[in-house]
C-alpha atoms as a PDB file:
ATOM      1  CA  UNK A   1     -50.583 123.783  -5.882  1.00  0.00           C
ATOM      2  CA  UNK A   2     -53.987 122.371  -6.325  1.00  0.00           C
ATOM      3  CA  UNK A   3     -55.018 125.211  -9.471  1.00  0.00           C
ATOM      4  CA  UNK A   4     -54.841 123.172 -12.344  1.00  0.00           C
ATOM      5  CA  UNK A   5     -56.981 119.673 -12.729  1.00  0.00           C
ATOM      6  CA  UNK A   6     -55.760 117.332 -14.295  1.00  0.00           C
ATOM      7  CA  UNK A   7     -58.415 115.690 -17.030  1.00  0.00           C
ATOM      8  CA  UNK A   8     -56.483 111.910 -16.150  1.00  0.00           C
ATOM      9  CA  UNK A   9     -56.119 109.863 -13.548  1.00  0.00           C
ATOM     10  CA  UNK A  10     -52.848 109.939 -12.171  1.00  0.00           C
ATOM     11  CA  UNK A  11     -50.485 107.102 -12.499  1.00  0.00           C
ATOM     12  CA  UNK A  12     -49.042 106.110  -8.474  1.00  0.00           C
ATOM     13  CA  UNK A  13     -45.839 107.396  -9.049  1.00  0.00           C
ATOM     14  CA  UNK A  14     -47.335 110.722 -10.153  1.00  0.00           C
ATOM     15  CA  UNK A  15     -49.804 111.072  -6.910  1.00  0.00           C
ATOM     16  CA  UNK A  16     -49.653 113.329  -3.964  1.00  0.00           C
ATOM     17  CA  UNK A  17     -47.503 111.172  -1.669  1.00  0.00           C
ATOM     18  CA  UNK A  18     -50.404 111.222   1.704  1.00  0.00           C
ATOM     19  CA  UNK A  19     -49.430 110.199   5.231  1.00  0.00           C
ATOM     20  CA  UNK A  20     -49.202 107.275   7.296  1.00  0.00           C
ATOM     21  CA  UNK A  21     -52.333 108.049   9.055  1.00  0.00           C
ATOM     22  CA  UNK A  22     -56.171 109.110   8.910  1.00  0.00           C
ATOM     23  CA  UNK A  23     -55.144 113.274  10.175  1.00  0.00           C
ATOM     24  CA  UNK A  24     -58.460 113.651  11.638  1.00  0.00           C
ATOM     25  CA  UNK A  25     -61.209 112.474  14.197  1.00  0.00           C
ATOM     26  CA  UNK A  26     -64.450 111.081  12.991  1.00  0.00           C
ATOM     27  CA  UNK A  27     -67.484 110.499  14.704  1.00  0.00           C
ATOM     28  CA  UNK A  28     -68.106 107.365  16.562  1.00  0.00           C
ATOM     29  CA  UNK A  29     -72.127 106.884  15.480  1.00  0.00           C
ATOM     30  CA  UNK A  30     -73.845 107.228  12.000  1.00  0.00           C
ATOM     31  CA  UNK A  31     -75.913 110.892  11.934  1.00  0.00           C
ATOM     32  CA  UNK A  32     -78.784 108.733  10.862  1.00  0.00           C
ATOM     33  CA  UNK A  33     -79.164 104.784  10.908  1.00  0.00           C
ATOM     34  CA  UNK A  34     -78.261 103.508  14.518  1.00  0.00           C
ATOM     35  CA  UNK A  35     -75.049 101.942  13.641  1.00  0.00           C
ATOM     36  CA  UNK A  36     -71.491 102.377  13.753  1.00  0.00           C
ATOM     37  CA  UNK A  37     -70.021 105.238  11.125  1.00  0.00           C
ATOM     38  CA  UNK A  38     -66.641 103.643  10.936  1.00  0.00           C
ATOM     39  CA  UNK A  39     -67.790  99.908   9.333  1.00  0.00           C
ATOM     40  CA  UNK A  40     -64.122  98.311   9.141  1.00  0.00           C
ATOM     41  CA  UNK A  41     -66.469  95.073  10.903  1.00  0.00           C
ATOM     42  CA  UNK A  42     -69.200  94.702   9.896  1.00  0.00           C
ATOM     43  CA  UNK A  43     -71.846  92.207  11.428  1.00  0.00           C
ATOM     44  CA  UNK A  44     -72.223  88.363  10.157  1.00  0.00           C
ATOM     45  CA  UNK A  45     -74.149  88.127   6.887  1.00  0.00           C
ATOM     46  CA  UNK A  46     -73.768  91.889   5.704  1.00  0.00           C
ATOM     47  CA  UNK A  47     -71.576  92.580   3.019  1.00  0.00           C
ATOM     48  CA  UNK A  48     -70.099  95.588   1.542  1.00  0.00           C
ATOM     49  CA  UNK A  49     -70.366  97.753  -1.727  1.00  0.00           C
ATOM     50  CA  UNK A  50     -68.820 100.762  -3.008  1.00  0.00           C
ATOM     51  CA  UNK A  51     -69.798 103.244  -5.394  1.00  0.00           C
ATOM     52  CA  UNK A  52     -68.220 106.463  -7.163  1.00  0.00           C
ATOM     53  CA  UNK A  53     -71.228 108.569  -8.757  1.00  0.00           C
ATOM     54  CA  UNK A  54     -70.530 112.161  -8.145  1.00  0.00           C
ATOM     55  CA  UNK A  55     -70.739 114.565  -5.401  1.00  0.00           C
ATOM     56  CA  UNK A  56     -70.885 112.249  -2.289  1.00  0.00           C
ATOM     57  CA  UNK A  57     -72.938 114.291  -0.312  1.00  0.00           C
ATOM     58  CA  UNK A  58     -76.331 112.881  -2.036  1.00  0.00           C
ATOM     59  CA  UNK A  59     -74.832 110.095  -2.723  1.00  0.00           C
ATOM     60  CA  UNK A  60     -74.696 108.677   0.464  1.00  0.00           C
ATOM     61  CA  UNK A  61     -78.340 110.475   1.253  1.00  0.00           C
ATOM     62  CA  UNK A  62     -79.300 107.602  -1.362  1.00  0.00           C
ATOM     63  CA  UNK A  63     -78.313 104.754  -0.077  1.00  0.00           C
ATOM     64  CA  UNK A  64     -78.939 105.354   3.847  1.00  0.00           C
ATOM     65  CA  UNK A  65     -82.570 105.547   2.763  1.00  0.00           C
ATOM     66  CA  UNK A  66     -82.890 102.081   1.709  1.00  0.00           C
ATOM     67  CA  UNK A  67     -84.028  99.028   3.545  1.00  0.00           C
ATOM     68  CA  UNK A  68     -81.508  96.673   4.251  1.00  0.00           C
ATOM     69  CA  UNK A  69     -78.809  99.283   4.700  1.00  0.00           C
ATOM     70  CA  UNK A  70     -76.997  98.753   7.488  1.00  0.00           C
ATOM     71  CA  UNK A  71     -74.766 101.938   7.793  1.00  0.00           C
ATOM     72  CA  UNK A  72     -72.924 104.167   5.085  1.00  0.00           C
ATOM     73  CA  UNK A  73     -70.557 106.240   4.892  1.00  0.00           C
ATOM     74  CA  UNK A  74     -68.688 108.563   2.381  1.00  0.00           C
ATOM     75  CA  UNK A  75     -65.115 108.514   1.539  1.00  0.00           C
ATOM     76  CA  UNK A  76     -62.056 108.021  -0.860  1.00  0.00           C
ATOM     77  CA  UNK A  77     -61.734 105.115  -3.157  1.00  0.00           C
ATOM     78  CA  UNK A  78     -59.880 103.965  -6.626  1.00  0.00           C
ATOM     79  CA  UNK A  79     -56.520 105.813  -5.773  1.00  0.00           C
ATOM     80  CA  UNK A  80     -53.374 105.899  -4.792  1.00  0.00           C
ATOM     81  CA  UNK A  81     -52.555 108.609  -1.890  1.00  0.00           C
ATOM     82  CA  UNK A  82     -52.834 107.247   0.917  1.00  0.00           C
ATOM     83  CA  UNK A  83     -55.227 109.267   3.950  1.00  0.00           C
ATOM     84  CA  UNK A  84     -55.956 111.723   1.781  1.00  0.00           C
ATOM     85  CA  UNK A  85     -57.652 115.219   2.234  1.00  0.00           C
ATOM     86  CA  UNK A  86     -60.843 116.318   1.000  1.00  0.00           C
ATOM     87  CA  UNK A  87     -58.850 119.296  -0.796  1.00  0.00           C
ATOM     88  CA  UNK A  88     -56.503 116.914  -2.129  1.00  0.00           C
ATOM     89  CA  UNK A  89     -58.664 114.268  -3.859  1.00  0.00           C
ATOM     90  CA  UNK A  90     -60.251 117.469  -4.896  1.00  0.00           C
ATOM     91  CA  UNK A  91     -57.368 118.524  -6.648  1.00  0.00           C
ATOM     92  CA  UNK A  92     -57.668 115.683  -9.027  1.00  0.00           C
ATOM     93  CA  UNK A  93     -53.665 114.360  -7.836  1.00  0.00           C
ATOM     94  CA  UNK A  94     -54.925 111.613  -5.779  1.00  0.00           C
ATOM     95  CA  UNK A  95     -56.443 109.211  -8.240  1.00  0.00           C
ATOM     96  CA  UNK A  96     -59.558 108.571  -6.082  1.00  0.00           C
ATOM     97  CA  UNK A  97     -63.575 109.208  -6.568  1.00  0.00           C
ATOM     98  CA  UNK A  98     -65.800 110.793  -4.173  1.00  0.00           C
ATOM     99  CA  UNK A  99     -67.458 107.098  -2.834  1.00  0.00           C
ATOM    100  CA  UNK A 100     -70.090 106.265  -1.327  1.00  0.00           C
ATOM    101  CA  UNK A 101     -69.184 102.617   1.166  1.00  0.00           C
ATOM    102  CA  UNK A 102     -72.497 100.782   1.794  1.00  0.00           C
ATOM    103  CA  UNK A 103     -72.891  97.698   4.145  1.00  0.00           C
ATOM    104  CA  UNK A 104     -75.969  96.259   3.663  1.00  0.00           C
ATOM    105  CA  UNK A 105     -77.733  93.136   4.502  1.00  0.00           C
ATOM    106  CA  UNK A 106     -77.666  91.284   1.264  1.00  0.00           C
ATOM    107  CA  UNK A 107     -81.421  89.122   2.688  1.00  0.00           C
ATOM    108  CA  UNK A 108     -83.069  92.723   2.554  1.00  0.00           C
ATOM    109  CA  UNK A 109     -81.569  94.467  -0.673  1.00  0.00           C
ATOM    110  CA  UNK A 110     -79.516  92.732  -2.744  1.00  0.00           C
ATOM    111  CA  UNK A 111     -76.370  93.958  -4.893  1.00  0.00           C
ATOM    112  CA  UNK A 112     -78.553  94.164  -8.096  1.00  0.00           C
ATOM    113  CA  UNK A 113     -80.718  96.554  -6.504  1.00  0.00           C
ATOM    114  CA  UNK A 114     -77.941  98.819  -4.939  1.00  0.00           C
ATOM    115  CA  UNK A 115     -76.894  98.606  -8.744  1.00  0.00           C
ATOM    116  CA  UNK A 116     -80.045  99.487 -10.115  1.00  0.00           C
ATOM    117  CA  UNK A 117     -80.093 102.479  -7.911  1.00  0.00           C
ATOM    118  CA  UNK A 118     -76.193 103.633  -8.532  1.00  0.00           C
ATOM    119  CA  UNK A 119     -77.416 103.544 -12.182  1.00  0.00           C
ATOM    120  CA  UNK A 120     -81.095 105.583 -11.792  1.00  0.00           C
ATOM    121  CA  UNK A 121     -79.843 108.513 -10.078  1.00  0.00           C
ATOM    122  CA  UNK A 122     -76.502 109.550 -11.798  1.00  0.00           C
ATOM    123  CA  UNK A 123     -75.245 109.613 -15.309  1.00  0.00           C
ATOM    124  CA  UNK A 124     -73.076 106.930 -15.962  1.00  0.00           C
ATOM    125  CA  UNK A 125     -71.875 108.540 -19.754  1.00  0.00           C
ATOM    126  CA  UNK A 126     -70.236 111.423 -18.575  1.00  0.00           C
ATOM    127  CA  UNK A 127     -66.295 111.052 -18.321  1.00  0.00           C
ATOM    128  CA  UNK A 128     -64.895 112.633 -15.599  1.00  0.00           C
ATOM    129  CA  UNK A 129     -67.967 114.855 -14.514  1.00  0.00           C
ATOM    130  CA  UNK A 130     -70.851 114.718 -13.252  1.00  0.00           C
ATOM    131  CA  UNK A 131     -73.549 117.842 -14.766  1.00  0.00           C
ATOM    132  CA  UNK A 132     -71.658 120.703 -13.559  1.00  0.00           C
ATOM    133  CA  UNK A 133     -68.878 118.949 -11.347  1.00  0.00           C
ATOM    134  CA  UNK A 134     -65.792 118.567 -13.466  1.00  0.00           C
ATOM    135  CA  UNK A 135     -62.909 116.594 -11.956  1.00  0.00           C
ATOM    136  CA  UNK A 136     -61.506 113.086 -11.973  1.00  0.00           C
ATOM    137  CA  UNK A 137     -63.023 112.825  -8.758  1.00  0.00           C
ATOM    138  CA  UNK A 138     -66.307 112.864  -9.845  1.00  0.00           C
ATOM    139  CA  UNK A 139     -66.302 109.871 -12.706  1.00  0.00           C
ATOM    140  CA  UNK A 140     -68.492 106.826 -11.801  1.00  0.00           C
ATOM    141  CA  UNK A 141     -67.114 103.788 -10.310  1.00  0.00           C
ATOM    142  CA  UNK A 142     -68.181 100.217  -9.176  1.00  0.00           C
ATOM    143  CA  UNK A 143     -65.685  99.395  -6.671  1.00  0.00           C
ATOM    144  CA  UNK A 144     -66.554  95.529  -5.659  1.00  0.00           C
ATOM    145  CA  UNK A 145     -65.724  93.776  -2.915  1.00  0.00           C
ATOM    146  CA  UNK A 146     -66.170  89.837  -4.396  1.00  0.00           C
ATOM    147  CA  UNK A 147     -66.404  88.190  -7.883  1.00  0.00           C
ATOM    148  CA  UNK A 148     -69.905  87.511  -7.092  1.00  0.00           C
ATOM    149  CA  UNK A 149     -70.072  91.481  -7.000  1.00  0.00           C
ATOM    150  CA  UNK A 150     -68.401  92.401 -10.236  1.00  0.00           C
ATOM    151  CA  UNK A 151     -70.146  89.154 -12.300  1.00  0.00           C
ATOM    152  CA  UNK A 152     -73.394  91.628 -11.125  1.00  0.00           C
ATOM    153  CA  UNK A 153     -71.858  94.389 -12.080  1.00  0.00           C
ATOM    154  CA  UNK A 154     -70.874  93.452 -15.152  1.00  0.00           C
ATOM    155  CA  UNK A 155     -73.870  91.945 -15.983  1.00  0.00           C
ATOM    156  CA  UNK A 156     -76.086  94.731 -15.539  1.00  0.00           C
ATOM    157  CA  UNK A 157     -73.966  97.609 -16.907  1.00  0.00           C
ATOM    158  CA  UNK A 158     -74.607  95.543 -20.073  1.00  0.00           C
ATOM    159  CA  UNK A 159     -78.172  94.904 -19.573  1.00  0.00           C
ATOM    160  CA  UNK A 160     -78.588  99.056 -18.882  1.00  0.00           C
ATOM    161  CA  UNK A 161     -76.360 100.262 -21.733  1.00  0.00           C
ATOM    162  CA  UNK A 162     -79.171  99.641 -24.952  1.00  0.00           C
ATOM    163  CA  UNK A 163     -81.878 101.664 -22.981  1.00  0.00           C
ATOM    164  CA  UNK A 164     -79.866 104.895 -22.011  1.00  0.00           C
ATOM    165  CA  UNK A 165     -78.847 104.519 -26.181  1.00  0.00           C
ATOM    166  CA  UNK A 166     -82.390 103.991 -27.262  1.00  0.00           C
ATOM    167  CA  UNK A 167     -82.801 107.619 -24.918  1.00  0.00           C
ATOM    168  CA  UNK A 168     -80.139 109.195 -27.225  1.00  0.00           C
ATOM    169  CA  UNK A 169     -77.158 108.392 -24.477  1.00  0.00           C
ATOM    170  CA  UNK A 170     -73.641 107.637 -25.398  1.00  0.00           C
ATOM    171  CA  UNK A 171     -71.780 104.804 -24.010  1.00  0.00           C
ATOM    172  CA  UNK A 172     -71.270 103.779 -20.339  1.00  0.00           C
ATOM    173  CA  UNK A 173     -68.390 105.201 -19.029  1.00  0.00           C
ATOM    174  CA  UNK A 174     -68.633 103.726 -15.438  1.00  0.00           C
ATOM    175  CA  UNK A 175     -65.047 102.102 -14.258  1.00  0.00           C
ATOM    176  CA  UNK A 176     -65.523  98.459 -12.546  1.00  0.00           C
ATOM    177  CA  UNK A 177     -62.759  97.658 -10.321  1.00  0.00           C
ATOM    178  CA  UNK A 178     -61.902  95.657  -7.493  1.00  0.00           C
ATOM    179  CA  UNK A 179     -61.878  97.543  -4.333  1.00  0.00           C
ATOM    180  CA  UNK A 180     -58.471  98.797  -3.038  1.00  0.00           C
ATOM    181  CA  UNK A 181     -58.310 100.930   0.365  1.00  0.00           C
ATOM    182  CA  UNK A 182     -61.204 102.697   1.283  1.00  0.00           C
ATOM    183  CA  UNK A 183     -60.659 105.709   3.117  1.00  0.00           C
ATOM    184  CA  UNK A 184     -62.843 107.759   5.284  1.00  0.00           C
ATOM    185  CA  UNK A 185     -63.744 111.342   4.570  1.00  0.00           C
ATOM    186  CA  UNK A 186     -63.684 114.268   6.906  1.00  0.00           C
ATOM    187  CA  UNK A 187     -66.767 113.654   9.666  1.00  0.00           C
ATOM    188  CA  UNK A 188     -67.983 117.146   8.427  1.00  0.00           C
ATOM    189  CA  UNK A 189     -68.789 115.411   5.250  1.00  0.00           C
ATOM    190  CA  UNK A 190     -70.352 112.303   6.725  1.00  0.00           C
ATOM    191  CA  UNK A 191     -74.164 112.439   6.577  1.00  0.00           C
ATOM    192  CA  UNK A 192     -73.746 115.836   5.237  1.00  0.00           C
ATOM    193  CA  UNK A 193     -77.556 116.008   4.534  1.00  0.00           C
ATOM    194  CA  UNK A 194     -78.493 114.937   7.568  1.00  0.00           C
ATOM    195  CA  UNK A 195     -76.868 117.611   9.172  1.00  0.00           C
ATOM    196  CA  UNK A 196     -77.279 120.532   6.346  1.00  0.00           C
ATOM    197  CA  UNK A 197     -80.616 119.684   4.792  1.00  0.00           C
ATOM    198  CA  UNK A 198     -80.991 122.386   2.825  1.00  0.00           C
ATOM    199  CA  UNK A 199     -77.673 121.184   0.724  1.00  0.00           C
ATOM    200  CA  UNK A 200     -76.215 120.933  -1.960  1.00  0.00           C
ATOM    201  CA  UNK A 201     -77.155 117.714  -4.474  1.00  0.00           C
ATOM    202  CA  UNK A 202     -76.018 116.883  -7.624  1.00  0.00           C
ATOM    203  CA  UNK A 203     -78.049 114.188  -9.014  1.00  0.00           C
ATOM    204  CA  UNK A 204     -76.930 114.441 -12.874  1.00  0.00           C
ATOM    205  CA  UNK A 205     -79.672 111.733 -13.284  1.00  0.00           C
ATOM    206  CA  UNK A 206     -80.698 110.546 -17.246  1.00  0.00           C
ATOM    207  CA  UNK A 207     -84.181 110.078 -15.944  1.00  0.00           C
ATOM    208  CA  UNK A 208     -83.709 105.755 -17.934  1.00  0.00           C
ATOM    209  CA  UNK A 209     -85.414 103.467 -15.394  1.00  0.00           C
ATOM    210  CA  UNK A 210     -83.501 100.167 -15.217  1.00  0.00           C
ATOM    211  CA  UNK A 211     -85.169  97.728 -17.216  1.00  0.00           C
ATOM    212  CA  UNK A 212     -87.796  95.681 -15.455  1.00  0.00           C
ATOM    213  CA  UNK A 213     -86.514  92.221 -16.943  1.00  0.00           C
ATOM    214  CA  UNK A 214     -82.575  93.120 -16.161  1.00  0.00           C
END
């Protein structure tokens, strides 16, 4: 069933059909920031972000390190199964990215600098891959949650594109959407460096530092 990838996103009507509801239990505290894993409230002032860029393993690793992040957790986003499994999205049937949901407190770290970040350690030219991870599910994405958040976005994919050319880099190839349903991964995967330090990242990074004035 799932032995064949397909190189395109699937269109709704073509996606695995899902379930009604999440099939599994997930824990009820983050592995590593002392807050809530499941972030469907978050607390007055914070905000949310969400970010495809690969494996979400070190993904999330990323952005729990940062000040000003609140909690994270990893999941399923840009698709159109609903609940889906790990295996599924995996499968490339699903439509979604491995993601990365952030709430942050925008006073701390702001958007731009989750950006800059999202953009430093992944490589946004790559199609549906990132180094060796092949799949739809792997393509970068800038799921936003406000227009505030994709006029950022928008702003400083442009600003970033001339200096990963100058570095011999082809064009950006990162999708900028609004967010749709967000839905949580398997608790084995949440924090999975936390809990398996020794794992696997994939960090297809171009090594192009954002540009100081952008």
């Amino acid at each position: 069933m799932f032995s064949r990838k397909p190189a395109t996103v699937p269109a709704a009507d073509e996606a695995l059909p899902g379930r009604a509801e999440r099939p599994f239990h997930l824990a009820t505290r983050h592995a590593v920031l002392d807050a809530p894993l499941v972030t469907d409230e978050v607390p007055e002032g914070h905000e949310v972000a969400i970010f495809g860029l690969g494996c979400f393993w070190g993904a999330e690793e990323v952005y729990w390190k940062l000040p000003g992040v609140w909690s994270t957790s990893v999941g399923y986003a840009g698709g159109s199964t609903p609940h889906p499994s790990y295996e599924e999205v995996c499968s490339g049937r699903t439509g979604h990215t491995e993601a990365v949901r952030v709430v942050y407190d925008p006073a701390v770290v702001s958007y731009a600098d989750l950006l800059r970040a999202f953009y430093e350690v992944h490589d946004p030219t790559q199609g549906m891959r990132q180094g060796n991870d092949r799949g739809t599910q792997y393509r970068s994405a800038i799921y936003t949650t406000t227009p505030e958040q994709e006029r950022v976005a928008r702003e400083l994919t442009e600003a970033y594109a001339p200096a990963l050319a100058a570095a011999g880099y082809g064009e950006i190839t990162t999708e900028i959407e609004p967010a749709g349903t967000y839905y949580y991964a398997e608790d084995q995967h949440q924090q999975y460096l936390a809990k398996v330090p020794w794992g696997y990242r994939c960090h297809s990074a171009t090594g192009v530092p954002f540009p100081k004035d952008a």
